[in-house]
Every structure is written in C-alpha cells, then in structure tokens.
N, C-alpha and C. Protein backbone atom coordinates (compact mmCIF):
# COMPACT_ATOMS: atom_id res chain seq x y z
N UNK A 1 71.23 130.35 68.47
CA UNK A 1 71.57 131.71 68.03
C UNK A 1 70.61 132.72 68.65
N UNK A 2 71.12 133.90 69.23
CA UNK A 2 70.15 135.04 69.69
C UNK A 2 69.83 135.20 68.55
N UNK A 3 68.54 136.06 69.13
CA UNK A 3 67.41 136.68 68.52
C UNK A 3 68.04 138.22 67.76
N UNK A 4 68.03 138.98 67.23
CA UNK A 4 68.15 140.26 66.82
C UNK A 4 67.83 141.04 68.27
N UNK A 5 66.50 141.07 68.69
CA UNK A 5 66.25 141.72 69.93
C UNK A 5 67.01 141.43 71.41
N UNK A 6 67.70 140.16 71.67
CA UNK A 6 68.38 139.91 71.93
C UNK A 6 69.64 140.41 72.48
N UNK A 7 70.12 140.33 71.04
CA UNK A 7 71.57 141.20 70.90
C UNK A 7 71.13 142.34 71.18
N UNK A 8 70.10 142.93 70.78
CA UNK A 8 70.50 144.39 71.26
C UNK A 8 70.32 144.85 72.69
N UNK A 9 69.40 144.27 72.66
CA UNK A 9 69.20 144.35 74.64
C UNK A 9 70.30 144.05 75.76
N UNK A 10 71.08 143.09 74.74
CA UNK A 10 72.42 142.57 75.70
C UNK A 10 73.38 143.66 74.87
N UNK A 11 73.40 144.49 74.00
CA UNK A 11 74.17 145.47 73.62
C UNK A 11 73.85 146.63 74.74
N UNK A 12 72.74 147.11 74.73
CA UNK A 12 72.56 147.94 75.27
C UNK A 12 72.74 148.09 76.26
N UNK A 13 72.71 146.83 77.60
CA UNK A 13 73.55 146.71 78.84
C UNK A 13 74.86 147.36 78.79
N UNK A 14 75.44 146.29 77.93
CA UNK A 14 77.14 146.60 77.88
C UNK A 14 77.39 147.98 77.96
N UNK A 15 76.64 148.57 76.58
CA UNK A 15 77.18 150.13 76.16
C UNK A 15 76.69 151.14 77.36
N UNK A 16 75.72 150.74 78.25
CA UNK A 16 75.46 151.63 79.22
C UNK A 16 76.05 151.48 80.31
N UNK A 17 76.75 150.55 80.14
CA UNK A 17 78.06 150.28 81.72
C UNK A 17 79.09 150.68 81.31
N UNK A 18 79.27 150.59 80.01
CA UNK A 18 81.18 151.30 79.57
C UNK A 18 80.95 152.85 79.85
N UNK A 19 79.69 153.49 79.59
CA UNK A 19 79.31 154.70 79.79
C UNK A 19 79.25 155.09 81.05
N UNK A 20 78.87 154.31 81.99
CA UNK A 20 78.61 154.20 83.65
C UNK A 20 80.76 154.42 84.48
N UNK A 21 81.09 153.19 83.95
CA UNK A 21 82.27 152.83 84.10
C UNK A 21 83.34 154.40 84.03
N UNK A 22 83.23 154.66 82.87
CA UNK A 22 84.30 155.82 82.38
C UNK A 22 83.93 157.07 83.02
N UNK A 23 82.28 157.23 83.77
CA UNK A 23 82.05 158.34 84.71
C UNK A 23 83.10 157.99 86.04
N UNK A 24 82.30 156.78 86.39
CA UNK A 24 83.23 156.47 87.75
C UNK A 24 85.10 156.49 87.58
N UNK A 25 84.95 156.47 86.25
CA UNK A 25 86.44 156.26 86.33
C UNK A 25 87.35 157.95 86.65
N UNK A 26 86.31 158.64 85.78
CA UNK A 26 86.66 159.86 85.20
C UNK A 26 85.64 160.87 85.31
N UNK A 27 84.83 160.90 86.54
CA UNK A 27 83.28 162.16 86.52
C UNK A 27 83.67 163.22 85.50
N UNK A 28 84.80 163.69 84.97
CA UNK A 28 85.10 165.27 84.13
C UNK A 28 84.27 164.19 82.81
N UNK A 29 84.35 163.12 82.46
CA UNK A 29 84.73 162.80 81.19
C UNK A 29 83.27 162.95 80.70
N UNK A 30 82.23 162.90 81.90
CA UNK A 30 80.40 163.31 81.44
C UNK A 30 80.27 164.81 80.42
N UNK A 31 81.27 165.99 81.48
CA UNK A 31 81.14 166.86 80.92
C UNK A 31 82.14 167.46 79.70
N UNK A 32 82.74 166.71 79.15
CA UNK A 32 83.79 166.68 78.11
C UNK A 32 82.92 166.39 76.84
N UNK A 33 82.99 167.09 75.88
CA UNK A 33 82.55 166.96 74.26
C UNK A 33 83.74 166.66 73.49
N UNK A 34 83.25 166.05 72.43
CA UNK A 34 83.70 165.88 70.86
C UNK A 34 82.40 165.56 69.92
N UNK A 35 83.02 165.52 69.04
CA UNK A 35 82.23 165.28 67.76
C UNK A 35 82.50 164.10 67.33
N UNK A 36 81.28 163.46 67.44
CA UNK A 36 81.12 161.97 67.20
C UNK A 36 81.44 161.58 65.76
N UNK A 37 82.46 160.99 64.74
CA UNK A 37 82.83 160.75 63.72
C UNK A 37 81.91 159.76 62.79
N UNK A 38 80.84 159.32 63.53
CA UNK A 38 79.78 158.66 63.17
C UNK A 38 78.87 159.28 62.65
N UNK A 39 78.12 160.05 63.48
CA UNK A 39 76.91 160.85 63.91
C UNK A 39 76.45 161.93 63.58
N UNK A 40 77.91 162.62 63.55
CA UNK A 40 78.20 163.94 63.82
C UNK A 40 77.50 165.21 64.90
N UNK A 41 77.17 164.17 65.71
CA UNK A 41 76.82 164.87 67.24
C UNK A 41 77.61 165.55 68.00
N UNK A 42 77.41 166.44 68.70
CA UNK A 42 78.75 167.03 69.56
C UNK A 42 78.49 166.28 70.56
N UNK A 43 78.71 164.95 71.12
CA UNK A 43 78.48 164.39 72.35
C UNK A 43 79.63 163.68 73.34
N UNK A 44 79.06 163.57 74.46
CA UNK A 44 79.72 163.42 75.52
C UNK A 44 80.62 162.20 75.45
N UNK A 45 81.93 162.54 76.43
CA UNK A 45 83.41 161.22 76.14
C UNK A 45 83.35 160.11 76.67
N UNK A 46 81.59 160.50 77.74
CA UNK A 46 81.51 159.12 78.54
C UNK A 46 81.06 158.05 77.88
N UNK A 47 81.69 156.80 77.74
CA UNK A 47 80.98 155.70 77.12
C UNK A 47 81.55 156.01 75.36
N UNK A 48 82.23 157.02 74.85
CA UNK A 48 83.12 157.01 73.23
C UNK A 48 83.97 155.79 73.45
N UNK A 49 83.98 155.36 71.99
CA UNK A 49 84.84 154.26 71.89
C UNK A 49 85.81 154.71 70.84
N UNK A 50 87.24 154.34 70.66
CA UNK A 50 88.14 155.16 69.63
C UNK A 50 88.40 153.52 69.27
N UNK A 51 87.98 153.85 67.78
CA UNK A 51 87.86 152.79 66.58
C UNK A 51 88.88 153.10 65.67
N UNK A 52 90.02 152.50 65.45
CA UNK A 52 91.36 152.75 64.82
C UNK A 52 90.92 154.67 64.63
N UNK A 53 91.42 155.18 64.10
CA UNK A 53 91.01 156.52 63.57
C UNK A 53 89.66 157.43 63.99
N UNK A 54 88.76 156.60 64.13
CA UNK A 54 87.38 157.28 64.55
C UNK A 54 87.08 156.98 66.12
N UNK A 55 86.47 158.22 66.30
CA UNK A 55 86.12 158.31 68.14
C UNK A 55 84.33 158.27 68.48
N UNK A 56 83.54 157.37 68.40
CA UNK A 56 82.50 157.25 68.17
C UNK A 56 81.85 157.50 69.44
N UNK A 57 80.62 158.43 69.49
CA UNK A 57 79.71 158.54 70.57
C UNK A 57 79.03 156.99 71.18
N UNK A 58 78.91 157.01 72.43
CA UNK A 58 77.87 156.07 73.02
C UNK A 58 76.78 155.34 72.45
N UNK A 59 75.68 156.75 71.72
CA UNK A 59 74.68 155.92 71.07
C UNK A 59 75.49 155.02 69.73
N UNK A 60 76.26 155.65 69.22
CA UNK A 60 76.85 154.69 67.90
C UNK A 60 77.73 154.00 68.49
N UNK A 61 78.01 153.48 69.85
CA UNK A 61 79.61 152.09 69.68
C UNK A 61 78.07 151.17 69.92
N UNK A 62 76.61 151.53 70.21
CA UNK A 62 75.93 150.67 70.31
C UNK A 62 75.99 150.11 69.42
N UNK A 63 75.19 151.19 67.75
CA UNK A 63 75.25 150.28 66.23
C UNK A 63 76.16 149.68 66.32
N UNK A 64 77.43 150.32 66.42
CA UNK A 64 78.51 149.14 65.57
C UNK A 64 78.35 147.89 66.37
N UNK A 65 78.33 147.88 67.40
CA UNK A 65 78.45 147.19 68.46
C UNK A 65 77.49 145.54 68.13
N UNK A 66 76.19 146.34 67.79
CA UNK A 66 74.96 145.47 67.74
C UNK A 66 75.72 145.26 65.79
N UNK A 67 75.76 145.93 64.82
CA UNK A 67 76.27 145.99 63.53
C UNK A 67 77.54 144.84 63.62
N UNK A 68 78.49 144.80 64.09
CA UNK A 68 79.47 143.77 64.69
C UNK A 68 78.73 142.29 64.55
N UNK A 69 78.07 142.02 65.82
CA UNK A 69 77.51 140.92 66.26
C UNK A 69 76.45 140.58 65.52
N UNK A 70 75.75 140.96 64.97
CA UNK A 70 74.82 140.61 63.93
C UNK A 70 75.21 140.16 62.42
N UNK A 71 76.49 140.67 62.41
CA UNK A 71 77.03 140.61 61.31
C UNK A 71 76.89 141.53 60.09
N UNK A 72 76.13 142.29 60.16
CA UNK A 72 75.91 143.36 59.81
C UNK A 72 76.82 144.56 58.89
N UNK A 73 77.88 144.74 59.65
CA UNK A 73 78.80 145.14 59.05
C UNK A 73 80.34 144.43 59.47
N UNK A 74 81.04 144.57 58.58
CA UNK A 74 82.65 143.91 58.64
C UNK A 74 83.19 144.87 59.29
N UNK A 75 83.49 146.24 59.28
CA UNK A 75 84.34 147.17 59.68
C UNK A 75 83.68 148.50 60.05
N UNK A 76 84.57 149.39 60.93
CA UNK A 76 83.90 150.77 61.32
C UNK A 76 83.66 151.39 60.03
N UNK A 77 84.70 151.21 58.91
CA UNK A 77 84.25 152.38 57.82
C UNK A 77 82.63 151.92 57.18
N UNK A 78 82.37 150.64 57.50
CA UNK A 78 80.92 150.32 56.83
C UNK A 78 79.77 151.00 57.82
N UNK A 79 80.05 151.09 58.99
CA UNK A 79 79.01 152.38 59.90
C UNK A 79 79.48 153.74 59.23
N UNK A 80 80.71 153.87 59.23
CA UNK A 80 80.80 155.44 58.44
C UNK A 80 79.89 156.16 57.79
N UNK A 81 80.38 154.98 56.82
CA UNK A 81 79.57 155.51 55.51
C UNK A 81 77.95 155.07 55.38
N UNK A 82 77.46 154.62 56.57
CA UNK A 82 76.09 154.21 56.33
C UNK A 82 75.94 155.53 57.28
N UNK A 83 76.30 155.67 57.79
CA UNK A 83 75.62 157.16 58.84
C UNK A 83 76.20 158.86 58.22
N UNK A 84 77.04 158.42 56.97
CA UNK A 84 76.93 159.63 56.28
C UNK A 84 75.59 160.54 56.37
N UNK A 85 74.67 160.41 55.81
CA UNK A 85 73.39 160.77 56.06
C UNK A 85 72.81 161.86 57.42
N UNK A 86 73.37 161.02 58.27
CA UNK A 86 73.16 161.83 59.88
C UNK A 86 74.29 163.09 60.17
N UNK A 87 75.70 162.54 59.56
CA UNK A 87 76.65 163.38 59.72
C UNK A 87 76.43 164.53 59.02
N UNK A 88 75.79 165.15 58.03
CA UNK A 88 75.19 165.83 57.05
C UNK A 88 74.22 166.68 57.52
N UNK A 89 73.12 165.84 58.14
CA UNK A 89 71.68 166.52 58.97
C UNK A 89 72.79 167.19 59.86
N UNK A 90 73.74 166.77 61.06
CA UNK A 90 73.87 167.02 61.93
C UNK A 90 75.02 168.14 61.55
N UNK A 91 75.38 168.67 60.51
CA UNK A 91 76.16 169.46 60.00
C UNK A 91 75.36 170.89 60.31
N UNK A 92 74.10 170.40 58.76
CA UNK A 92 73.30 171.68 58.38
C UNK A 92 72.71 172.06 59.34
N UNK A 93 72.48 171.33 60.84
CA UNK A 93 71.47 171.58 61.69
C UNK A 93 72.75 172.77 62.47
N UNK A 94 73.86 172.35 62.47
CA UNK A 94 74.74 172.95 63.37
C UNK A 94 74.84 174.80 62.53
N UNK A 95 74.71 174.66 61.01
CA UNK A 95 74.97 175.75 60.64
C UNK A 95 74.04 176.44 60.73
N UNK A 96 72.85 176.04 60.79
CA UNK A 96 70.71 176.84 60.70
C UNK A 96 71.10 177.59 62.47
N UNK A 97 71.32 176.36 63.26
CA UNK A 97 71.91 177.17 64.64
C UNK A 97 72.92 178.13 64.40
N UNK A 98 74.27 178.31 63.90
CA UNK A 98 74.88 179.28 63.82
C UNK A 98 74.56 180.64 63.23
N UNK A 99 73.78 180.14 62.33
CA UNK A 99 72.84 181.63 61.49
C UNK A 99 71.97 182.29 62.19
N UNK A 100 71.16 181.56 63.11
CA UNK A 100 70.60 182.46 63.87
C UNK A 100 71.12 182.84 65.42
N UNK A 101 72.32 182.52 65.21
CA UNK A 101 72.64 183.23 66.53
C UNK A 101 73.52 184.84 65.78
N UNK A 102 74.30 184.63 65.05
CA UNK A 102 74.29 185.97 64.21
C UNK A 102 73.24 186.90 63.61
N UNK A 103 71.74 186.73 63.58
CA UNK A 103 70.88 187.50 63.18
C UNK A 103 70.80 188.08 64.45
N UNK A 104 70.65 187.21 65.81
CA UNK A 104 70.28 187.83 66.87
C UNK A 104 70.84 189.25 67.29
C-alpha cells in the first residue's frame, strides 16, 4: 500500500498534466474563469474537473483526487461540505474587495 505522501505526490503529477493537457488542448482555457464550487475561488478552467453538478478548480480535483484514493471521502458532496469553510472566507474576502472599490 502507498504511503499518504505517496499518493499525493503521484496526485499531484496527474493534476498538473490534466492542467498542462487542457492548455495544449485549449491555450483560451488558461485565461477563462469560474468559480470553483469547492473553494470558492474565481479560478482558472485549465485543469477544472466537472463532478456530476460541481465544476471544481485544479487545486481541489487534487483533494478530491488524493480524498478519493485515500479513502478519505466517498463522494464530491463530502469535499463540499468539508470546504464549506473556504467557500465562506472566499465569499467575505470577495465582498471586503468590493467595498473598497466603492469607497474609492
């Protein structure tokens, strides 16, 4: 059985070639945003993975990815709701930015 460190190191290959891959496939797709349903990052389409319903950024198809294989979690909604937390920060952070671009 791999190691924990392992898996992720051999995760982290993968997820940085599907990311590599979908440039070469698609160079626009680097500069293309969404909002990561994980994260709640506004980040880039290169390397997103669309998980029945959810369209997850790069750094998160890693978790699930490594979350998957570890066993970690059974399903995308169990990353969901464990990264509630970030989706939240990454909310209020978006609105503290919007407030001060209206004071300006």
């Amino acid at each position: 059985m791999k190691s924990k460190e392992e898996v992720v190191k051999e995760m982290q290959l993968v997820v940085e070639q599907m990311r590599l891959d979908d440039i070469e496939e698609n160079p626009d797709c680097e500069n293309e945003f969404f909002t990561c349903d994980a994260c709640g990052g506004v980040k880039s389409l290169a390397g997103s993975v669309q998980y029945g319903n959810y369209r997850l950024c790069n750094d998160c198809v890693l978790y699930a990815e490594v979350g998957f294989e570890l066993g970690q979690i059974k399903d995308i909604e169990e990353l969901i709701d464990a990264m509630e937390d970030k989706r939240l920060e990454a909310d209020c952070e978006f609105i503290k930015q919007e407030e001060k671009k209206l004071q300006n």
